[in-house]
N, C-alpha and C. Protein backbone atom coordinates (compact mmCIF):
# COMPACT_ATOMS: atom_id res chain seq x y z
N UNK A 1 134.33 74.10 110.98
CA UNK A 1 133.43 74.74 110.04
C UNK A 1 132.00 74.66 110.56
N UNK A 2 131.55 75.96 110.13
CA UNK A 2 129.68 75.77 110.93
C UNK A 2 129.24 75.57 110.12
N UNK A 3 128.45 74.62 110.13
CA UNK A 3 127.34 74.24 108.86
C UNK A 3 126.21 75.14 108.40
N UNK A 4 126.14 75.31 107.14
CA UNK A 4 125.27 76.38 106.86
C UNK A 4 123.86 76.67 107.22
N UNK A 5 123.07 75.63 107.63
CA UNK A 5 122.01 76.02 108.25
C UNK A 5 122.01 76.21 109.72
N UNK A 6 123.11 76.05 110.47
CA UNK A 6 122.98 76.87 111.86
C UNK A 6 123.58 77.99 111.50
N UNK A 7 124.40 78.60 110.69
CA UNK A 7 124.92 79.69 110.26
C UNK A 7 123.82 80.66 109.72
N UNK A 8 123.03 80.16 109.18
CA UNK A 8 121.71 81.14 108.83
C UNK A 8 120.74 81.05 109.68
N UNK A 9 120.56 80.19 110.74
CA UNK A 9 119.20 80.43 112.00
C UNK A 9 120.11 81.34 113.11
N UNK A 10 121.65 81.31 113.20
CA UNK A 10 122.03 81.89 113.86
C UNK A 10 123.25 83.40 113.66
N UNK A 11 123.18 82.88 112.43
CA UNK A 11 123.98 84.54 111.74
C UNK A 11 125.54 84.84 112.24
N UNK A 12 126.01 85.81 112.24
CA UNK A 12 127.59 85.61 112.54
C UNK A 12 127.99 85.05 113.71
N UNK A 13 127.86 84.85 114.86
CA UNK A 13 127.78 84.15 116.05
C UNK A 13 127.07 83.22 116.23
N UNK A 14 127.19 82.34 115.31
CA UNK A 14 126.91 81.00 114.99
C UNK A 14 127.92 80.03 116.37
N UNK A 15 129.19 80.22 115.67
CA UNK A 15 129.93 79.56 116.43
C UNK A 15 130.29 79.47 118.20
N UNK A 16 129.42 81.05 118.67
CA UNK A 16 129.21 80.79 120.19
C UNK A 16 128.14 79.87 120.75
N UNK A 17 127.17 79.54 119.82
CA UNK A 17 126.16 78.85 120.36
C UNK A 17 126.40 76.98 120.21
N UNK A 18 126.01 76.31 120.95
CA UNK A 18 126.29 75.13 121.21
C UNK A 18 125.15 74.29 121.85
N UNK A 19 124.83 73.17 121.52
CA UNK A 19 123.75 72.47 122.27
C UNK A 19 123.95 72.37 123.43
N UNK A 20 122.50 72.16 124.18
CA UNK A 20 122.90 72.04 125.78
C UNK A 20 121.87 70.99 126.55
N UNK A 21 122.42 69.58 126.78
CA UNK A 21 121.45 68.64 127.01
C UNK A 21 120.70 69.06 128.07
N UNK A 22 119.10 68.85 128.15
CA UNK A 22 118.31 69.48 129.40
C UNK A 22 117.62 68.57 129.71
N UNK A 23 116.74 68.92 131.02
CA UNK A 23 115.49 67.67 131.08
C UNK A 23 114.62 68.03 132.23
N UNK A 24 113.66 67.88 132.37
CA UNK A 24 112.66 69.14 132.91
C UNK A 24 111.71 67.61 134.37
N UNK A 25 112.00 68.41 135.33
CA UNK A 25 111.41 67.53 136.27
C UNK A 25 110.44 68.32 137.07
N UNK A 26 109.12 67.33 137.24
CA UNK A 26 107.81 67.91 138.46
C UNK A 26 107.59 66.92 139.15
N UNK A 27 107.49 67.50 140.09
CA UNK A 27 107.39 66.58 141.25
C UNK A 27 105.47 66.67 141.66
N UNK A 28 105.29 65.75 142.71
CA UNK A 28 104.00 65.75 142.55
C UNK A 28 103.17 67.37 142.82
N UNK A 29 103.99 68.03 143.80
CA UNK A 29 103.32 69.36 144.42
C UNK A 29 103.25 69.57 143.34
N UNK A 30 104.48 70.34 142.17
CA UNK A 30 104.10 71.30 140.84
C UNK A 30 103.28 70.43 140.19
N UNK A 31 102.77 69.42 140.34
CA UNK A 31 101.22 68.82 139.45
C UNK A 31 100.33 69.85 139.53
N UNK A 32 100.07 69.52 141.10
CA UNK A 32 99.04 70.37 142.35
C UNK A 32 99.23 71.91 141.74
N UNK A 33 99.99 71.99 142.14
CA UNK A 33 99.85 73.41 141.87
C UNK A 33 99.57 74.13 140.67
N UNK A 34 100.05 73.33 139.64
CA UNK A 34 99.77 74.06 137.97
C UNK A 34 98.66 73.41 137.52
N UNK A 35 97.60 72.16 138.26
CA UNK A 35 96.36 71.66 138.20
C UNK A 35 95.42 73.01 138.53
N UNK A 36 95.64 73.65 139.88
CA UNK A 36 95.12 74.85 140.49
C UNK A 36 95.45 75.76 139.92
N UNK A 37 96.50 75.99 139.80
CA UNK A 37 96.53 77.29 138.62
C UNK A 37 95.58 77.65 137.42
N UNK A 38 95.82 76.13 136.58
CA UNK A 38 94.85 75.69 135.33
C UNK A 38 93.69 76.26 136.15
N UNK A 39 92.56 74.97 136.86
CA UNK A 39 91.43 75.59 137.48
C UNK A 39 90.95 77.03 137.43
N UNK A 40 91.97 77.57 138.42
CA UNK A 40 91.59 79.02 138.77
C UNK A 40 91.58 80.06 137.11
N UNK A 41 92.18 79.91 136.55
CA UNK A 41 93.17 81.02 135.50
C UNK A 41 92.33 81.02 133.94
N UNK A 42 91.96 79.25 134.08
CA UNK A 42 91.74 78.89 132.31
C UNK A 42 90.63 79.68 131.68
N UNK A 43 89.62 80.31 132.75
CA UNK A 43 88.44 80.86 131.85
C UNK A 43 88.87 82.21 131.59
N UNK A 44 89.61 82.82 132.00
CA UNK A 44 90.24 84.34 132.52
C UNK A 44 91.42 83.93 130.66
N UNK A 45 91.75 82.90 130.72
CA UNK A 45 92.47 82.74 129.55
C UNK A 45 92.07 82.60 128.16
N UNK A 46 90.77 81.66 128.33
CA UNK A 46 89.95 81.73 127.21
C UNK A 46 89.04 82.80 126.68
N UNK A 47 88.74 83.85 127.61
CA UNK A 47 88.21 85.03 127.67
C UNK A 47 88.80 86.08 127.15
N UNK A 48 90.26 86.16 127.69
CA UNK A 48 91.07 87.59 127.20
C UNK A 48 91.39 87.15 125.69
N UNK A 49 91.36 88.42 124.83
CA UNK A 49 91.65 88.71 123.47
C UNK A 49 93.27 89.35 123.53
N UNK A 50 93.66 88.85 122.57
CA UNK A 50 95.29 89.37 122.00
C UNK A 50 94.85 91.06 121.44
N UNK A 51 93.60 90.79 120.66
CA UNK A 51 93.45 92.20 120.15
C UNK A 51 93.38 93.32 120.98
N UNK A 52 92.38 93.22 122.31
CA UNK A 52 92.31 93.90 122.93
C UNK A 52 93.47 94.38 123.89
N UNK A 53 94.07 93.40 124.72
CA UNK A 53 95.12 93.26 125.53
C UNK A 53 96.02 93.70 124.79
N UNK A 54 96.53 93.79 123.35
CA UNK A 54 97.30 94.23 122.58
C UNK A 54 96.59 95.64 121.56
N UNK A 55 95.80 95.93 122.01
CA UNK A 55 95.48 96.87 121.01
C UNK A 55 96.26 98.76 120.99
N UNK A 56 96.84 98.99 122.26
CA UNK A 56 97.58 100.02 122.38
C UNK A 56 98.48 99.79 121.03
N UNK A 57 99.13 98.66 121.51
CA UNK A 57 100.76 98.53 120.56
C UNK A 57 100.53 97.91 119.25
N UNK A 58 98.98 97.59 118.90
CA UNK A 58 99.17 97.11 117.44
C UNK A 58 98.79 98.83 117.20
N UNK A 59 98.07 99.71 117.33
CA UNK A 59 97.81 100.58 116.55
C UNK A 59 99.48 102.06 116.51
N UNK A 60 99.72 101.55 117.89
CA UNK A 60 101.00 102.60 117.53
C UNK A 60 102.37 101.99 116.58
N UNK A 61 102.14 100.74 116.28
CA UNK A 61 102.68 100.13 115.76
C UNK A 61 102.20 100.51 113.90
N UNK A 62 100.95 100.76 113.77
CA UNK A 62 100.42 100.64 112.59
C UNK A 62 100.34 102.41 112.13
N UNK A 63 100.46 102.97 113.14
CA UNK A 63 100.98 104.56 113.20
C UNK A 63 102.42 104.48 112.61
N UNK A 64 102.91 103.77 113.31
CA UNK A 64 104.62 103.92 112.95
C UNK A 64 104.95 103.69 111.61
N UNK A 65 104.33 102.39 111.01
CA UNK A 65 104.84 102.10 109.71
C UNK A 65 103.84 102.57 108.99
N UNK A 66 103.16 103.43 109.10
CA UNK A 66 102.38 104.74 107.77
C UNK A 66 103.47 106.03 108.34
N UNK A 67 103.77 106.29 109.34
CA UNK A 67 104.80 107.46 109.45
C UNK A 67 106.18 107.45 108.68
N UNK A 68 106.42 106.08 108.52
CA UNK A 68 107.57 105.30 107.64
C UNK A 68 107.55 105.55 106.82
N UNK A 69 106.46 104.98 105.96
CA UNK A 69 105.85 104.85 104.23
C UNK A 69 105.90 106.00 104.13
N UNK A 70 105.25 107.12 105.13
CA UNK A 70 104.95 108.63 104.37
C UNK A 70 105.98 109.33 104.15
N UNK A 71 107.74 108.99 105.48
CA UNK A 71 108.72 109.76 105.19
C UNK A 71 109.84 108.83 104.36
N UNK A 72 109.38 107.37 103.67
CA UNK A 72 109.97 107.09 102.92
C UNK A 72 109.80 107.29 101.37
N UNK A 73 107.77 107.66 101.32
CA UNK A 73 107.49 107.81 99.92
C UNK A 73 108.11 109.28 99.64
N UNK A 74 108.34 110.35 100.75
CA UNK A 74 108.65 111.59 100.58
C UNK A 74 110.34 111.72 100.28
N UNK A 75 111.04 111.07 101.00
CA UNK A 75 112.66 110.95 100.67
C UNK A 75 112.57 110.59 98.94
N UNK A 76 111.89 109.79 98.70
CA UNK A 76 111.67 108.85 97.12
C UNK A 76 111.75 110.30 96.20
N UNK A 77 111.02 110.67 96.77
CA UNK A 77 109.96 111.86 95.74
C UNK A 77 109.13 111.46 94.71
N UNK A 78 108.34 110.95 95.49
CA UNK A 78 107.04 110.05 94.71
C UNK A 78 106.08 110.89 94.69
N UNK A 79 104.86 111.47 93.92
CA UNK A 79 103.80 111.90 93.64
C UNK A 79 102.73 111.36 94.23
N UNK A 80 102.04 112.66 94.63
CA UNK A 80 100.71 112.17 95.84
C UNK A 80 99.94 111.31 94.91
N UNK A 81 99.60 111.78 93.61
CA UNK A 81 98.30 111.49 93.56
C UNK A 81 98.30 111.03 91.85
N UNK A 82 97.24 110.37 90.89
CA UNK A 82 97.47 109.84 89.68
C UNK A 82 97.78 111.17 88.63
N UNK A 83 96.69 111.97 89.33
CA UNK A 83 96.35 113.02 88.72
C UNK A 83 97.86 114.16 88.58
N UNK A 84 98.77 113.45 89.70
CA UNK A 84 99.58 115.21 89.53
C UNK A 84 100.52 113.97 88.71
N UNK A 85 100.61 112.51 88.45
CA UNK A 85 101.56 112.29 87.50
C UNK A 85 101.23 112.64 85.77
N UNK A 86 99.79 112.23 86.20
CA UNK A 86 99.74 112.77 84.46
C UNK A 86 99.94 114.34 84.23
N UNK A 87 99.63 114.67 85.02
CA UNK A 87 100.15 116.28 84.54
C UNK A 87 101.46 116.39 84.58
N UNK A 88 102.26 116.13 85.15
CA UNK A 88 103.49 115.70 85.05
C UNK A 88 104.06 115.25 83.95
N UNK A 89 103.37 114.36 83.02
CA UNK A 89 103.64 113.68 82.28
C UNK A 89 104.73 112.19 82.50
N UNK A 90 104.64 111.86 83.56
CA UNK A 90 104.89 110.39 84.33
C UNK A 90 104.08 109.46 84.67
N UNK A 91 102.71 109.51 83.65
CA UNK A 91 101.77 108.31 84.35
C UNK A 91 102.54 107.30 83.35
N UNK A 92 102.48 106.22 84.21
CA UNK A 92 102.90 105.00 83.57
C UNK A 92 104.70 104.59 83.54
N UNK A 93 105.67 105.63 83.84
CA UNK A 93 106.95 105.53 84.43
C UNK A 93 106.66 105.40 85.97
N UNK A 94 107.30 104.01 85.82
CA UNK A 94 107.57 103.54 87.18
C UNK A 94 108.70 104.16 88.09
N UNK A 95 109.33 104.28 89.13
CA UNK A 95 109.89 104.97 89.74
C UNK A 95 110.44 103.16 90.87
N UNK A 96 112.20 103.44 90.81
CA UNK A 96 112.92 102.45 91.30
C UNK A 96 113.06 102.51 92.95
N UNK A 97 112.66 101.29 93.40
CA UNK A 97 112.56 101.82 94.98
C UNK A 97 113.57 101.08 95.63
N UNK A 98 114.31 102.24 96.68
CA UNK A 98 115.12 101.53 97.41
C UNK A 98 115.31 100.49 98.43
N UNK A 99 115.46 99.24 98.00
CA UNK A 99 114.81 98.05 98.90
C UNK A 99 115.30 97.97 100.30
N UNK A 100 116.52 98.06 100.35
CA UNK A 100 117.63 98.54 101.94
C UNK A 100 116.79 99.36 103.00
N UNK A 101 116.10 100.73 102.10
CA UNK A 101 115.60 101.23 103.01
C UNK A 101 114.50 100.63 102.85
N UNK A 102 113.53 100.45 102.18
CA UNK A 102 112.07 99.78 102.39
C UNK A 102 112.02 98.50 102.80
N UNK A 103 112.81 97.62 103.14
CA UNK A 103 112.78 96.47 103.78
C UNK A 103 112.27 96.07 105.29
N UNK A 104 113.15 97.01 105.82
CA UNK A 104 112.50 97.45 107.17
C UNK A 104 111.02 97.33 107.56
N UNK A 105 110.66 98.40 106.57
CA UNK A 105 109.39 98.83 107.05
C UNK A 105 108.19 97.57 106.55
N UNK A 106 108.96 96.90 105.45
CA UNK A 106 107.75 96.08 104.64
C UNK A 106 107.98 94.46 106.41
N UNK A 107 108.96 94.75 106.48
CA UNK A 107 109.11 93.37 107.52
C UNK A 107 108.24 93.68 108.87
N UNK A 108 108.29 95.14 109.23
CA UNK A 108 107.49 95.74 110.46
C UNK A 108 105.95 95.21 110.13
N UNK A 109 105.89 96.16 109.09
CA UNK A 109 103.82 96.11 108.63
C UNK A 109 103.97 94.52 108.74
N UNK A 110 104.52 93.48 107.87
CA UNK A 110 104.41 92.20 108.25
C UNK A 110 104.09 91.82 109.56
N UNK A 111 105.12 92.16 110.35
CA UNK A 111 104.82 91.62 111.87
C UNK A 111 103.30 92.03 112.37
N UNK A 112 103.50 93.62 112.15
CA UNK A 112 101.48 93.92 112.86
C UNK A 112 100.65 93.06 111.92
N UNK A 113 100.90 93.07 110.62
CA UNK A 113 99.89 91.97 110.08
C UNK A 113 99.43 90.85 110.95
N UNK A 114 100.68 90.15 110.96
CA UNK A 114 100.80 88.57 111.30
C UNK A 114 100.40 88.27 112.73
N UNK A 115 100.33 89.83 113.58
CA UNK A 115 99.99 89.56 114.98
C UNK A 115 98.63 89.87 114.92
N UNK A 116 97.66 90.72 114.50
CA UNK A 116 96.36 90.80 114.34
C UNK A 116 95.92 89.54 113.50
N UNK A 117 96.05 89.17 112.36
CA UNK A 117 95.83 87.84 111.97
C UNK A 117 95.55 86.84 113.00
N UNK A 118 96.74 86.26 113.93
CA UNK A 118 96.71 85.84 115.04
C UNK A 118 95.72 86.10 115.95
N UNK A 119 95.28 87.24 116.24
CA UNK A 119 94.32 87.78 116.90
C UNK A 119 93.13 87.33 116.55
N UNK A 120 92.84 87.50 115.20
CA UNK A 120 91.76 87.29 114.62
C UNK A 120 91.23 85.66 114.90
N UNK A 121 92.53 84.63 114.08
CA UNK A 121 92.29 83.10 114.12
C UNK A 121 92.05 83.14 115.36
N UNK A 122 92.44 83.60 117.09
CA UNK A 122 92.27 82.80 118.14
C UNK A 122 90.76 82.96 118.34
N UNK A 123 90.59 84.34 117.83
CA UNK A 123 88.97 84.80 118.41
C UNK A 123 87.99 83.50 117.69
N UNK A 124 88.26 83.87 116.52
CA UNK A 124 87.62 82.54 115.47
C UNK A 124 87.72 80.76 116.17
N UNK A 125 88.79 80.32 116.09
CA UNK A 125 88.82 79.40 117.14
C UNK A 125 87.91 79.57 118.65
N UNK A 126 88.14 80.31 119.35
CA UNK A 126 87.12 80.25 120.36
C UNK A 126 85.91 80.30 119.82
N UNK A 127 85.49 81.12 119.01
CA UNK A 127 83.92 80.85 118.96
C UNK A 127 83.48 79.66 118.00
N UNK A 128 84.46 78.96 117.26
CA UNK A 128 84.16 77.68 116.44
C UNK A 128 83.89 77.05 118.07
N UNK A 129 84.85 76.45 119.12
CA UNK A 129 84.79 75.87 119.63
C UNK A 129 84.09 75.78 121.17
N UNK A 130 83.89 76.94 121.51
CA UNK A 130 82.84 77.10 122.48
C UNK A 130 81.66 78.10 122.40
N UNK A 131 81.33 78.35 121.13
CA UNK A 131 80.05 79.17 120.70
C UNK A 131 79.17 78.73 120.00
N UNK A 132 79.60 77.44 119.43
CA UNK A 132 78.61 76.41 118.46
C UNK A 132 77.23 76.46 119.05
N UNK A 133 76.34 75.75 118.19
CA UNK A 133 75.15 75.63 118.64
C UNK A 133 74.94 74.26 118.59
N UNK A 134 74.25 73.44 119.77
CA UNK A 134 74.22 71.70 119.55
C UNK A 134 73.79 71.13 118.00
N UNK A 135 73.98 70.37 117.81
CA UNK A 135 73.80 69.73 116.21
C UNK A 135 71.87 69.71 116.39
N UNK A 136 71.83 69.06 117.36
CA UNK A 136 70.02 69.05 117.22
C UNK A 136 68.95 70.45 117.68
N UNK A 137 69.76 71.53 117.41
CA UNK A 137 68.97 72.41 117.35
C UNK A 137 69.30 73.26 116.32
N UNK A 138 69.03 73.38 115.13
CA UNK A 138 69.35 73.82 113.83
C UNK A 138 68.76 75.15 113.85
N UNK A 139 69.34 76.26 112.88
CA UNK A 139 68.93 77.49 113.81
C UNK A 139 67.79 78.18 112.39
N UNK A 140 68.15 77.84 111.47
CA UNK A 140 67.24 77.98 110.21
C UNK A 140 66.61 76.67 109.97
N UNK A 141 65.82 75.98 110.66
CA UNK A 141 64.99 74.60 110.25
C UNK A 141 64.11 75.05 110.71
N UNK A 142 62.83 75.04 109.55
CA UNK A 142 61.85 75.55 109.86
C UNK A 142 60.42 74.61 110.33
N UNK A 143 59.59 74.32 111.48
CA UNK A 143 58.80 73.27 112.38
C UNK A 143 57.71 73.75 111.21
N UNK A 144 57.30 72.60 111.19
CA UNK A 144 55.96 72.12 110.34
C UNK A 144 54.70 72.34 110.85
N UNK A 145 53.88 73.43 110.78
CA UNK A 145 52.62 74.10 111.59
C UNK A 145 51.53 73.12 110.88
């Protein structure tokens, strides 16, 4: 029997997966070498943005799931606008949405959320941590003439 929480991190093929004892060895060169790597690489790392480096695929990404919404609010047959429900005489009837199909799309927009978010905190983090200004130079303290 698979126990239910590897059955839900791993879904119907639960039972092909199996632990696999590992153990990770460096010898002195890969010190050397991923010391030099670090050196050479780290400012080139602290420099590049997720937003930017990612900004092709967050926006065709954010294209995609409004192309979604627009041909899922249209399958619905949902009303553009407040105005054409009250003329309608449907302001205030809610309209039942199909979650099967809108699930998808609400889990997609999640992901571009959660990866610009990301984007955002690292930028924020870098400039908390290497954009500060020293404690003894206060930037609104005003010198006594």
């Amino acid at each position: 029997m698979i126990p239910g929480d590897k059955f839900n991190e791993f879904g119907l093929h639960a039972h092909k997966y199996y632990k696999v004892d590992h153990s990770f060895f460096k010898s002195g060169l890969d010190t050397t070498l991923l010391d030099r790597l670090w050196n050479e690489y780290w400012v080139h790392t602290l420099s590049s943005s997720p937003l930017l480096s990612n900004q092709d695929i967050i926006c065709k990404s954010i294209i995609n799931v409004v192309d979604k919404m627009t041909l899922f609010h249209s399958k619905q047959g949902g009303f553009s606008s407040r105005r054409d429900r009250a003329s309608s005489g449907t302001l205030g009837q809610s309209k039942v949405i199909d979650e099967e199909k809108y699930d998808p799309i609400a889990a997609e927009s999640s992901k571009v959320a959660v990866d610009v978010t990301h984007g955002i905190l690292t930028e924020a983090l870098k400039k908390f941590m290497f954009a500060c200004k020293p404690a003894g130079s206060a930037e609104g303290s005003a010198t006594a003439s």
